[in-house]
C-alpha atoms as a PDB file:
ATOM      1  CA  UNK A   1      51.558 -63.643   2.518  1.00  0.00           C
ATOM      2  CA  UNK A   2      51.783 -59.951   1.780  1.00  0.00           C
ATOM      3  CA  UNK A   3      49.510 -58.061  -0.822  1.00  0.00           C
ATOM      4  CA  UNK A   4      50.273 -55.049  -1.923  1.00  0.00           C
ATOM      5  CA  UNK A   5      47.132 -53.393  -2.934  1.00  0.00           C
ATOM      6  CA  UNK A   6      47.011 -49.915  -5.194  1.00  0.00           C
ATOM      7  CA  UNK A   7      44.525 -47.365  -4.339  1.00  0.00           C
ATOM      8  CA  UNK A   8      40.930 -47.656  -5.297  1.00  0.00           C
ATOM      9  CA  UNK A   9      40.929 -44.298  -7.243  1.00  0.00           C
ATOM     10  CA  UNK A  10      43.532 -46.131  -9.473  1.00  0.00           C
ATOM     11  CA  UNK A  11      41.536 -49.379 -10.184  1.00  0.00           C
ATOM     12  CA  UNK A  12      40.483 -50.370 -13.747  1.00  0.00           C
ATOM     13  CA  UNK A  13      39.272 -52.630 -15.841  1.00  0.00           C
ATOM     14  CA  UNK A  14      42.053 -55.326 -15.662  1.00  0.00           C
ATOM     15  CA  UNK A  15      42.905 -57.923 -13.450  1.00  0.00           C
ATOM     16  CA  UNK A  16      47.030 -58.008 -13.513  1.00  0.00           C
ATOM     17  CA  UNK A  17      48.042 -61.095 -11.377  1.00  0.00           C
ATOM     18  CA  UNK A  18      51.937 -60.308 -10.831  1.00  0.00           C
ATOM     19  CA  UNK A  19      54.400 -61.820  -8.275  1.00  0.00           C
ATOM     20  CA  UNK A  20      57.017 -59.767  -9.222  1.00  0.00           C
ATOM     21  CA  UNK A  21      58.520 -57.883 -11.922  1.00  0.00           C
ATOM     22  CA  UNK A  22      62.424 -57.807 -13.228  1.00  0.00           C
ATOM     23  CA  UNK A  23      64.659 -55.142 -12.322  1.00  0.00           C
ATOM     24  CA  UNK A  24      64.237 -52.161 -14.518  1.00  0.00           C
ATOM     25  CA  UNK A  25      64.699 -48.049 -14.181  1.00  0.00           C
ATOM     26  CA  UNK A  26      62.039 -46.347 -13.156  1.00  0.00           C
ATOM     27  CA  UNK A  27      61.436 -43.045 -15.186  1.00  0.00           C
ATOM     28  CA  UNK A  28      60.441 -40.030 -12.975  1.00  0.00           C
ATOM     29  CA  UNK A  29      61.110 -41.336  -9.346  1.00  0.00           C
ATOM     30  CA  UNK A  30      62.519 -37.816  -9.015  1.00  0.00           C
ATOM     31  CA  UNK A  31      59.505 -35.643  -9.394  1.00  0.00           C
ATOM     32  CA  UNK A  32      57.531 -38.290  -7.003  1.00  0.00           C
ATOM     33  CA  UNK A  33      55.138 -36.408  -4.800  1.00  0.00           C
ATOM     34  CA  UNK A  34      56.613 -37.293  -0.529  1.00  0.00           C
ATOM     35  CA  UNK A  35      55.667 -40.952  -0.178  1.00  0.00           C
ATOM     36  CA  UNK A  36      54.393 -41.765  -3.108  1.00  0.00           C
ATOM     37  CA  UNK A  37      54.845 -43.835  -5.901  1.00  0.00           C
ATOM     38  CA  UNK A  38      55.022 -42.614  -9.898  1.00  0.00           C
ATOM     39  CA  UNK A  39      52.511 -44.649 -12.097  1.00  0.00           C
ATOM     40  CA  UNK A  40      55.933 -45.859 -13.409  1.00  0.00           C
ATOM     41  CA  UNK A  41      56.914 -47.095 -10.022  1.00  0.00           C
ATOM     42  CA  UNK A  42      53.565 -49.078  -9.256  1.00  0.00           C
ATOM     43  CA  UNK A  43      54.193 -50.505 -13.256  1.00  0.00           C
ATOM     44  CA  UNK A  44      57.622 -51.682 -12.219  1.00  0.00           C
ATOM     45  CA  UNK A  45      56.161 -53.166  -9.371  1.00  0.00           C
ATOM     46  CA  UNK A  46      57.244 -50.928  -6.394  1.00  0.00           C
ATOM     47  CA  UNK A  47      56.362 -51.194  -2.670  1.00  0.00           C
ATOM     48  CA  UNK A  48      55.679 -47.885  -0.260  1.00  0.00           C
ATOM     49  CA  UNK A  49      56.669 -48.732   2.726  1.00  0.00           C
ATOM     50  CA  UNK A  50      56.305 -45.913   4.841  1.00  0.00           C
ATOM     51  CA  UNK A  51      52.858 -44.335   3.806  1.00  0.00           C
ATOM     52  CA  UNK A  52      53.430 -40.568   5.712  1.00  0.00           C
ATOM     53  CA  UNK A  53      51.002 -40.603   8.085  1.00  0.00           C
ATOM     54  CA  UNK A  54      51.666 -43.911  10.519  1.00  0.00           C
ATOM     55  CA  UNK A  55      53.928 -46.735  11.422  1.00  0.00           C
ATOM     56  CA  UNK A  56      51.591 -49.293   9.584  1.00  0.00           C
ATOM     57  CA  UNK A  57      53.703 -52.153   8.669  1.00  0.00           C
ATOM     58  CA  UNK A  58      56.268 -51.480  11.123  1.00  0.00           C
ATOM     59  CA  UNK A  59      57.428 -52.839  14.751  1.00  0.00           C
ATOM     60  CA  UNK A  60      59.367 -50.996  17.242  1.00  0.00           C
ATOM     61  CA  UNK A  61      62.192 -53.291  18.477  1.00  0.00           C
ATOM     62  CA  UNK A  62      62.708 -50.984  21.808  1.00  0.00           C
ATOM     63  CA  UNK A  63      60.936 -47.850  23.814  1.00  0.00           C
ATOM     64  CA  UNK A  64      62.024 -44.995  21.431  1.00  0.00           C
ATOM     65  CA  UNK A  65      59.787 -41.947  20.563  1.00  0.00           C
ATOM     66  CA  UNK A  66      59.545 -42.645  17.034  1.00  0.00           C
ATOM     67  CA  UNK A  67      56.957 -39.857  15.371  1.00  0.00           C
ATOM     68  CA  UNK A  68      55.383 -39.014  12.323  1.00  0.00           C
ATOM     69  CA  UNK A  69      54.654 -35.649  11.365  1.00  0.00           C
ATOM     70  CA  UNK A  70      54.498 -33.672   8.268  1.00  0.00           C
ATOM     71  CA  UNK A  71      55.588 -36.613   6.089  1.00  0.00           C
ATOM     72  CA  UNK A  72      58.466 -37.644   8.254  1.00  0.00           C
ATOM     73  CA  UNK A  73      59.239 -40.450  10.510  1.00  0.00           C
ATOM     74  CA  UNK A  74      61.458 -39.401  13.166  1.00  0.00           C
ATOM     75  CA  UNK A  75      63.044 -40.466  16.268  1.00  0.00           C
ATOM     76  CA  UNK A  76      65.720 -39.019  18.764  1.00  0.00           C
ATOM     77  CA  UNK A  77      65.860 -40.635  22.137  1.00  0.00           C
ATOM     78  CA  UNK A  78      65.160 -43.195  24.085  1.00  0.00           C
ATOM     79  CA  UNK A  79      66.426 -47.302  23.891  1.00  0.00           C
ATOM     80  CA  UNK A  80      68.573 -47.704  20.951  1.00  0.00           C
ATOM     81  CA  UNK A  81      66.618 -50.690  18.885  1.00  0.00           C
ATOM     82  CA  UNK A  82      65.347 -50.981  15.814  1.00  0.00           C
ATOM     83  CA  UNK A  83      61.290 -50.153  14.034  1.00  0.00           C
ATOM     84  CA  UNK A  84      61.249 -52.692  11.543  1.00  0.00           C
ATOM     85  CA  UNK A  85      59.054 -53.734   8.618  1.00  0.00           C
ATOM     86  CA  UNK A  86      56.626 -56.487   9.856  1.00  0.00           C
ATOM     87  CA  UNK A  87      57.948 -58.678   7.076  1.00  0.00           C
ATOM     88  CA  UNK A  88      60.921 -60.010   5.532  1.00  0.00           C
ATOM     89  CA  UNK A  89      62.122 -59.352   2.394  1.00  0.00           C
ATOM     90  CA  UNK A  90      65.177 -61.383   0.021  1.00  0.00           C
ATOM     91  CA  UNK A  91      66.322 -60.069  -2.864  1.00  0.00           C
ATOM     92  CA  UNK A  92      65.501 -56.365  -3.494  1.00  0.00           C
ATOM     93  CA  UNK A  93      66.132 -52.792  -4.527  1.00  0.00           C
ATOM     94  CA  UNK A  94      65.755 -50.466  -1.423  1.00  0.00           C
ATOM     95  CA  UNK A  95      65.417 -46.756  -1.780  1.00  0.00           C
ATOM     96  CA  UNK A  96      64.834 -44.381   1.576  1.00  0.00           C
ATOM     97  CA  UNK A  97      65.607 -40.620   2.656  1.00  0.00           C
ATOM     98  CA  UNK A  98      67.696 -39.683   5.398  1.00  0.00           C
ATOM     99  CA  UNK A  99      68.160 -36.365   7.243  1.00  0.00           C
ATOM    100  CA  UNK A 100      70.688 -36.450  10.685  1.00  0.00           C
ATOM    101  CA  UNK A 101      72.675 -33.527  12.549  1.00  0.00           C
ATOM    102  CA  UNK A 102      76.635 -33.963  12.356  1.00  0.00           C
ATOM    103  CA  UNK A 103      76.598 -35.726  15.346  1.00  0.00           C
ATOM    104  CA  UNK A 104      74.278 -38.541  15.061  1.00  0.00           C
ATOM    105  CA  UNK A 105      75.174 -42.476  14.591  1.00  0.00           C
ATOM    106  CA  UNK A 106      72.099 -44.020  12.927  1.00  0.00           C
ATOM    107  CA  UNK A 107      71.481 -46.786  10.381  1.00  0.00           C
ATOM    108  CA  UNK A 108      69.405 -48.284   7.819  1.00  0.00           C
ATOM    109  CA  UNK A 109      69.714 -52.600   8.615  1.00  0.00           C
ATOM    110  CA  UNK A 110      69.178 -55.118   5.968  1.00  0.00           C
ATOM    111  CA  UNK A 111      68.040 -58.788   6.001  1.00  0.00           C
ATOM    112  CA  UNK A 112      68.211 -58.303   9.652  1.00  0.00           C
ATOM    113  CA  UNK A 113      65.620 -59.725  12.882  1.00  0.00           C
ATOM    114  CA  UNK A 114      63.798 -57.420  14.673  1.00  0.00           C
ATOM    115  CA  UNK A 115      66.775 -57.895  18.065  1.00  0.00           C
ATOM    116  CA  UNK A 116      69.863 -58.127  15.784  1.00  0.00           C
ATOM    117  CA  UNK A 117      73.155 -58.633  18.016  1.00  0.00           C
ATOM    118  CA  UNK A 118      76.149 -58.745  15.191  1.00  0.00           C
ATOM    119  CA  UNK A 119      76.384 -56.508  12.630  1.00  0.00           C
ATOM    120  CA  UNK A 120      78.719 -58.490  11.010  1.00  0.00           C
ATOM    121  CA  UNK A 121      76.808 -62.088  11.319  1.00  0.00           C
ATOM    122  CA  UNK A 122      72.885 -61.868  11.616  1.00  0.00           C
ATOM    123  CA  UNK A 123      71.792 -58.300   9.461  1.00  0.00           C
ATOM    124  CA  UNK A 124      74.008 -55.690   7.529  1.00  0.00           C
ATOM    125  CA  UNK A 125      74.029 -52.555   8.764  1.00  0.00           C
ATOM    126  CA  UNK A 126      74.207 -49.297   6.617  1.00  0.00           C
ATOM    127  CA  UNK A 127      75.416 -46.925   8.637  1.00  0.00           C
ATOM    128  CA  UNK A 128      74.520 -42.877   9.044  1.00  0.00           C
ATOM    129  CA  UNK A 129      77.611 -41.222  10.430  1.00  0.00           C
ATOM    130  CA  UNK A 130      79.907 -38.606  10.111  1.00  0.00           C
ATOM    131  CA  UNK A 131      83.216 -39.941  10.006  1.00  0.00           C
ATOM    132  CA  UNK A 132      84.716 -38.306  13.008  1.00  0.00           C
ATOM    133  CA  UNK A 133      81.683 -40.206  15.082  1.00  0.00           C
ATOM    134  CA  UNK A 134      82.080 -44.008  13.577  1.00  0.00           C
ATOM    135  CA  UNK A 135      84.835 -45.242  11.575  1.00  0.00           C
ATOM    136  CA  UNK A 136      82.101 -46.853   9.095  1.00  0.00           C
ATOM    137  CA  UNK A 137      81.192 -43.485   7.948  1.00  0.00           C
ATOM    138  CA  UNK A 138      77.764 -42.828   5.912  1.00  0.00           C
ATOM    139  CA  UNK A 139      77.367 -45.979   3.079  1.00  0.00           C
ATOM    140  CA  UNK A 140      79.152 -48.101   4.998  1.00  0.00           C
ATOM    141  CA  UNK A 141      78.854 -51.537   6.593  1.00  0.00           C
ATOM    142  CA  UNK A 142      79.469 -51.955   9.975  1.00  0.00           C
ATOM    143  CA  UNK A 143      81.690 -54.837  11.020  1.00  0.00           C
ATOM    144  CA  UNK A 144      81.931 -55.569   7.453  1.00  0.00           C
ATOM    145  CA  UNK A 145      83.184 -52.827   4.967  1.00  0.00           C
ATOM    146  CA  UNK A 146      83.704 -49.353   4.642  1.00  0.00           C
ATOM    147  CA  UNK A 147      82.412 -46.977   2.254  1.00  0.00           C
ATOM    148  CA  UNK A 148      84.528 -45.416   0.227  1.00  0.00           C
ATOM    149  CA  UNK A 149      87.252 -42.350   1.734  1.00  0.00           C
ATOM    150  CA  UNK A 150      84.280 -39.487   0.480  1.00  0.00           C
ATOM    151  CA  UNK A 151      81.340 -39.840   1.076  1.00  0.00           C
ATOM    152  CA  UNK A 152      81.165 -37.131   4.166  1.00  0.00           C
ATOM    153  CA  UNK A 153      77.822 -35.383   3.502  1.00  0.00           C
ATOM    154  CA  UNK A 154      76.750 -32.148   4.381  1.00  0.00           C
ATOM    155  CA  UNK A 155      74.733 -32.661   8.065  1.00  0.00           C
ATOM    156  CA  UNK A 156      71.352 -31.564   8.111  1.00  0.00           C
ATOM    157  CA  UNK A 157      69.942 -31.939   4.476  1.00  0.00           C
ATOM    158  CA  UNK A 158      68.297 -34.848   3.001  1.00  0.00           C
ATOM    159  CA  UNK A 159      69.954 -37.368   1.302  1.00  0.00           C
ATOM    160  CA  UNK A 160      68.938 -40.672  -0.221  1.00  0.00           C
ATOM    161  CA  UNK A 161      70.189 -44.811  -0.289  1.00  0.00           C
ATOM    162  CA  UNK A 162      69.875 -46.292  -3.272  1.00  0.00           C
ATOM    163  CA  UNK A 163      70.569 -50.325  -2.659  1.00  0.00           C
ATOM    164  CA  UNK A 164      70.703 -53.107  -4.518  1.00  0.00           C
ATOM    165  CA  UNK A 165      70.847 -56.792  -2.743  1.00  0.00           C
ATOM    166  CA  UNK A 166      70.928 -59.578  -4.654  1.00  0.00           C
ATOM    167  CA  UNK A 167      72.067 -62.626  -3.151  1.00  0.00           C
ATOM    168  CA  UNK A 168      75.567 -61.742  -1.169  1.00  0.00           C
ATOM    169  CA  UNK A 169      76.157 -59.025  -3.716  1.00  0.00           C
ATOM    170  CA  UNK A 170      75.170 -55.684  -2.465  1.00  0.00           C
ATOM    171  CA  UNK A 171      75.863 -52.013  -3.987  1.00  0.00           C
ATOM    172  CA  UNK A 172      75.387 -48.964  -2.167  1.00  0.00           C
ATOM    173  CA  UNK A 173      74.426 -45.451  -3.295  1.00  0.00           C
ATOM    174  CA  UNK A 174      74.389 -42.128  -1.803  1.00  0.00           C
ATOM    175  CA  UNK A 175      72.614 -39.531  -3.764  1.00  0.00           C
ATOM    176  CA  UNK A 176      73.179 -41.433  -6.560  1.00  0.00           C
ATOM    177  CA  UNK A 177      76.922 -41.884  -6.223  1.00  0.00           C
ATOM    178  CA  UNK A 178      78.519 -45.752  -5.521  1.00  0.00           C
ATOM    179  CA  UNK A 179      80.064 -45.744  -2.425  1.00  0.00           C
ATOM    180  CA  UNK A 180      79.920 -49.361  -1.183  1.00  0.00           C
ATOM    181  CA  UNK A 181      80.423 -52.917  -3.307  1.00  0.00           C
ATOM    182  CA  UNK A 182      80.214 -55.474  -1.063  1.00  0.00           C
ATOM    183  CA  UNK A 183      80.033 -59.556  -1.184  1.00  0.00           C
ATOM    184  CA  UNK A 184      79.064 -61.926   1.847  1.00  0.00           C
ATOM    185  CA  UNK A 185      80.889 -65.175   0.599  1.00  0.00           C
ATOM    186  CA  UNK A 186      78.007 -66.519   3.497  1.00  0.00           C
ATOM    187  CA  UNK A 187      75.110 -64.035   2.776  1.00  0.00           C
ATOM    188  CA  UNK A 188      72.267 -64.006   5.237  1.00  0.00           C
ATOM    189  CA  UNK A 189      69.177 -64.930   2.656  1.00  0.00           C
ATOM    190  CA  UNK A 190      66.027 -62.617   3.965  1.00  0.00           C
ATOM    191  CA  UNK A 191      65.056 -60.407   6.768  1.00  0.00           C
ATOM    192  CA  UNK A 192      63.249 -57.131   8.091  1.00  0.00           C
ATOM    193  CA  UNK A 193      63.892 -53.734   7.022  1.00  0.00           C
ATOM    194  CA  UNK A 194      65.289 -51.994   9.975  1.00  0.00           C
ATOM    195  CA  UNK A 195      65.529 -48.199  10.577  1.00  0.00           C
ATOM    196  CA  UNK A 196      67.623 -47.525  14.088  1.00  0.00           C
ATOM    197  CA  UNK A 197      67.963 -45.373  16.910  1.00  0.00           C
ATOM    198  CA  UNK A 198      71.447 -45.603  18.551  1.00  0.00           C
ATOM    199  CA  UNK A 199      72.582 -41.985  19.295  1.00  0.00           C
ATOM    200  CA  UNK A 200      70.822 -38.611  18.069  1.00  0.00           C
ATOM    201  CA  UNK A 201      68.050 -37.446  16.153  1.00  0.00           C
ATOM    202  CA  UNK A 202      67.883 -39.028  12.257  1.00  0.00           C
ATOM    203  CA  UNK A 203      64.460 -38.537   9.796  1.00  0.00           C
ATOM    204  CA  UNK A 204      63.191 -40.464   7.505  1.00  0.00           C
ATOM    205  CA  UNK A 205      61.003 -40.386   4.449  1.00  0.00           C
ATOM    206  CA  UNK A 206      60.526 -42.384   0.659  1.00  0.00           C
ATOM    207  CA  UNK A 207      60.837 -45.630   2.230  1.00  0.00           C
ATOM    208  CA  UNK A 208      60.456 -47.857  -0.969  1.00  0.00           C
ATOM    209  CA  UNK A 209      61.361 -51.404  -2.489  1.00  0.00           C
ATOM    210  CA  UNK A 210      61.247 -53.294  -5.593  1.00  0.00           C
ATOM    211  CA  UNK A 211      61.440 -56.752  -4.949  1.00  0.00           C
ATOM    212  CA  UNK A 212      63.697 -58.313  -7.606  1.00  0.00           C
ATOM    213  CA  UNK A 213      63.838 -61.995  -9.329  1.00  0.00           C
ATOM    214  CA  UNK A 214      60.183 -62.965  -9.126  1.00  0.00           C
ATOM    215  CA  UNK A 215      57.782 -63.342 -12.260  1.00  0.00           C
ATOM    216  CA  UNK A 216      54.185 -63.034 -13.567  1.00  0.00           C
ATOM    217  CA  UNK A 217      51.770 -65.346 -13.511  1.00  0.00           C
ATOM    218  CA  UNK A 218      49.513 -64.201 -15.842  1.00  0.00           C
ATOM    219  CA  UNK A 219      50.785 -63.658 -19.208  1.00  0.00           C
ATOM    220  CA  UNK A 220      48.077 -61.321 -20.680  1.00  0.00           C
ATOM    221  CA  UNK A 221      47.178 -63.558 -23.580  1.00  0.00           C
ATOM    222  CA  UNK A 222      45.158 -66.728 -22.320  1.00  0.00           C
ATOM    223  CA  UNK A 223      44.737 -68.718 -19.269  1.00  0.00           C
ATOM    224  CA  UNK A 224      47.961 -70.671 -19.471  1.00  0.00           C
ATOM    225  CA  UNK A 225      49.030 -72.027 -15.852  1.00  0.00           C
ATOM    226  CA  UNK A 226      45.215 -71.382 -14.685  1.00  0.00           C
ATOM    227  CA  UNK A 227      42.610 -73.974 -13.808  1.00  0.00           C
ATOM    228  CA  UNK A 228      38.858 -73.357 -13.973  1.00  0.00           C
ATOM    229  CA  UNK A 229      36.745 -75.326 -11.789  1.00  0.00           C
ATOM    230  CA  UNK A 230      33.690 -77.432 -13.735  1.00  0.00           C
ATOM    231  CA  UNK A 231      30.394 -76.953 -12.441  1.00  0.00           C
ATOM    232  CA  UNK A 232      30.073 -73.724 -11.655  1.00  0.00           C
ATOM    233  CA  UNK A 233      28.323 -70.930 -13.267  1.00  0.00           C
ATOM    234  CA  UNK A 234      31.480 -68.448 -14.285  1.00  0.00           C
ATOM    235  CA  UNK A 235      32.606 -67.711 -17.595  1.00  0.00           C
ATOM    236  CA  UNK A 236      36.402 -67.071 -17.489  1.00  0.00           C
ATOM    237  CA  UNK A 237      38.022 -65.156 -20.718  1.00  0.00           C
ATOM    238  CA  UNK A 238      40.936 -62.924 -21.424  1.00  0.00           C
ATOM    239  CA  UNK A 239      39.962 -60.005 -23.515  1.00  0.00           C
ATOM    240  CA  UNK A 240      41.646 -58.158 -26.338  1.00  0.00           C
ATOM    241  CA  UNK A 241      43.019 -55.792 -24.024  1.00  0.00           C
ATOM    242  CA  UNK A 242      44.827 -58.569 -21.915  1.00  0.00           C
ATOM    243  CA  UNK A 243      42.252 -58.550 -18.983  1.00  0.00           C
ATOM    244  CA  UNK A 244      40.724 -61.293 -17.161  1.00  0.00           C
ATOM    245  CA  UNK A 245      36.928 -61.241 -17.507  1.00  0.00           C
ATOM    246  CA  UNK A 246      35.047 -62.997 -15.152  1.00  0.00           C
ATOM    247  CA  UNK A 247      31.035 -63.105 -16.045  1.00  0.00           C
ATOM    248  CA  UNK A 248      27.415 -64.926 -14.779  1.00  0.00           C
ATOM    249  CA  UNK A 249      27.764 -66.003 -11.191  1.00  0.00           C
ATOM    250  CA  UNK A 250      29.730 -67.569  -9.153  1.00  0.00           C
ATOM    251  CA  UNK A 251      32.775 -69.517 -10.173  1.00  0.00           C
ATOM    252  CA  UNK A 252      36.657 -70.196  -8.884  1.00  0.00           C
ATOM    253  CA  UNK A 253      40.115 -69.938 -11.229  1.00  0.00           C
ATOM    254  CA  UNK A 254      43.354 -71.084  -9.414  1.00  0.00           C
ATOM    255  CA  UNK A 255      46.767 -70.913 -10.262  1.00  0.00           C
ATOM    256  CA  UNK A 256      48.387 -74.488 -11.201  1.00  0.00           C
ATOM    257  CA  UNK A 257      51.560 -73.475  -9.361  1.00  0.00           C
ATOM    258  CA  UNK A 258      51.568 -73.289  -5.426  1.00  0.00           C
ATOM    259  CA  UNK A 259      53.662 -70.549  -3.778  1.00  0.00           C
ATOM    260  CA  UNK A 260      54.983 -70.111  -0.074  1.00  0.00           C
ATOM    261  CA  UNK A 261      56.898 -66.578   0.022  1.00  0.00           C
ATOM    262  CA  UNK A 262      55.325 -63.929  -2.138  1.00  0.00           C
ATOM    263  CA  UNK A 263      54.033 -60.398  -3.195  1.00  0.00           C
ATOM    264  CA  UNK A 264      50.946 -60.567  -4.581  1.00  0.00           C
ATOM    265  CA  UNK A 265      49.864 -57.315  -6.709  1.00  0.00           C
ATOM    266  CA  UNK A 266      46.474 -57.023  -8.819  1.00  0.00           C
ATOM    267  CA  UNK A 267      44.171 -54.565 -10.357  1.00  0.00           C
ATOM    268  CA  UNK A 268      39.947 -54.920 -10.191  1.00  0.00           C
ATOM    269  CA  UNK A 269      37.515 -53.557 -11.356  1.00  0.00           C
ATOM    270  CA  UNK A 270      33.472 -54.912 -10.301  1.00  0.00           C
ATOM    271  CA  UNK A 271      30.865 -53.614 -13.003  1.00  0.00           C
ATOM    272  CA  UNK A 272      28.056 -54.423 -10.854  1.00  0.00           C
ATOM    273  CA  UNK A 273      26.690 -53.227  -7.910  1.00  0.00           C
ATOM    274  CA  UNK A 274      26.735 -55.128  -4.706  1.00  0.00           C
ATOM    275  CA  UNK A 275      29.012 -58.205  -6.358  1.00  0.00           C
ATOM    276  CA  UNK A 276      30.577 -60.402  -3.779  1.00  0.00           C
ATOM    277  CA  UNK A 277      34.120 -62.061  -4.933  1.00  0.00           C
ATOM    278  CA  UNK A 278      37.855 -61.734  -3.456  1.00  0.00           C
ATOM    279  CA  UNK A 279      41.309 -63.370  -3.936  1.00  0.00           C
END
């Protein structure tokens, strides 16, 4: 189970019980501060990954000097291998920066393990590389499809992935443009987010992910699909607003559905001082 908690500067008064929202544009990703997400972002349900300062969340594969340092994650020698996410992930929208020299062969891996050994059967791998260094060229898949003929980008500067994988379907972006469309007829179903080392330096930053395909369970209104347990001293409402107020002692609400595999967002708020309660 993974929970995905917002700061504490940003909690209020409701208590939002999502485990996922649909797919939908988010309105001013561009003027994001560096590893950050827009209000609009956490709304839509949006994960940050890569938080700027450490490698929380993530798990080198191999001995590689990955670093972070002014808002970058960065590595450049050592064994090739992956830092992955600690968790898997299915169906998603994935959105990262990437800076490399002309000369560097790096990658972005998908749905992958964290010791993948065939790009083209157990992960997909989104390759960073000039084309006179790989013949799957930046946006591509190795093993499995190339981007298309022009998508050489200038070395050195940052540019950013925009992908979409939902089921075997899978569209690429760079910098906004479509440069892959690609279909597994046999699609690997979940897996880590992997960021590679093979051969030269490559950066990193904006690491971010909507999950896609999952629902609310709390519908704002009443408390449909909930169960309050008798006996105890809580009083359990839903408020004008569409928040979940929870009043005069101790008390338990549970979801009538049972989940495995899940992101679990909320917002709190605690009017009193030295309450005791949790999720």
């Amino acid at each position: 189970m993974r929970i995905h908690r917002r700061s504490w500067r940003d909690l209020w008064t409701s208590l939002v019980l999502v485990i996922a929202s649909t797919p939908a544009a988010v309105a001013g990703a561009a003027d994001a501060p560096l590893n950050a997400l827009t209000p609009e972002e956490v709304a839509a349900g949006w994960l940050l990954l890569f938080d700027g300062q450490t490698t929380f969340g993530w798990e080198p594969a191999s001995e590689a000097n990955w670093n972070v340092a002014d808002g970058v994650l960065s590595v450049s020698s050592g064994q090739p291998g992956l830092l992955c996410t600690t968790c898997d992930f299915g169906d998603y929208q994935l959105r990262v920066d990437f800076r490399a020299p002309a000369t560097t062969n790096s990658g972005v891996f998908l749905r992958t393990p964290l010791k993948p050994t065939n790009p083209a059967g157990d992960c997909y791998e989104l390759n960073i590389a000039a084309p006179d260094v790989s013949p799957f060229a930046t946006g591509s898949f190795v093993g499995r499809q190339k981007a298309e003929a022009a998508t050489a980008i200038a070395a050195g500067e940052w540019h950013t992935f925009d992908v979409t994988a939902q089921g075997g379907h899978f569209v690429v972006k760079v910098d906004g443009r479509p440069v892959l469309d690609y279909t597994d007829p046999r699609p690997l179903p979940r897996g880590r987010i992997g960021l590679q080392l093979n051969k030269g330096l490559v950066e990193f930053r904006n690491v971010k992910l909507l999950p896609l395909g999952l629902q609310p369970i709390f519908n704002g209104r009443d408390l449909s699909g909930w169960k309050i347990f008798p006996g105890r001293k809580s009083e359990f409402a839903v408020t004008p607003a569409g928040e979940i107020s929870i009043r005069n002692g101790n008390g338990q609400l549970e979801s009538e559905g049972s989940y495995q595999d899940f992101v679990l967002e909320l917002e709190v708020k605690t009017n009193g001082r030295g309450l005791n309660s949790g999720v």
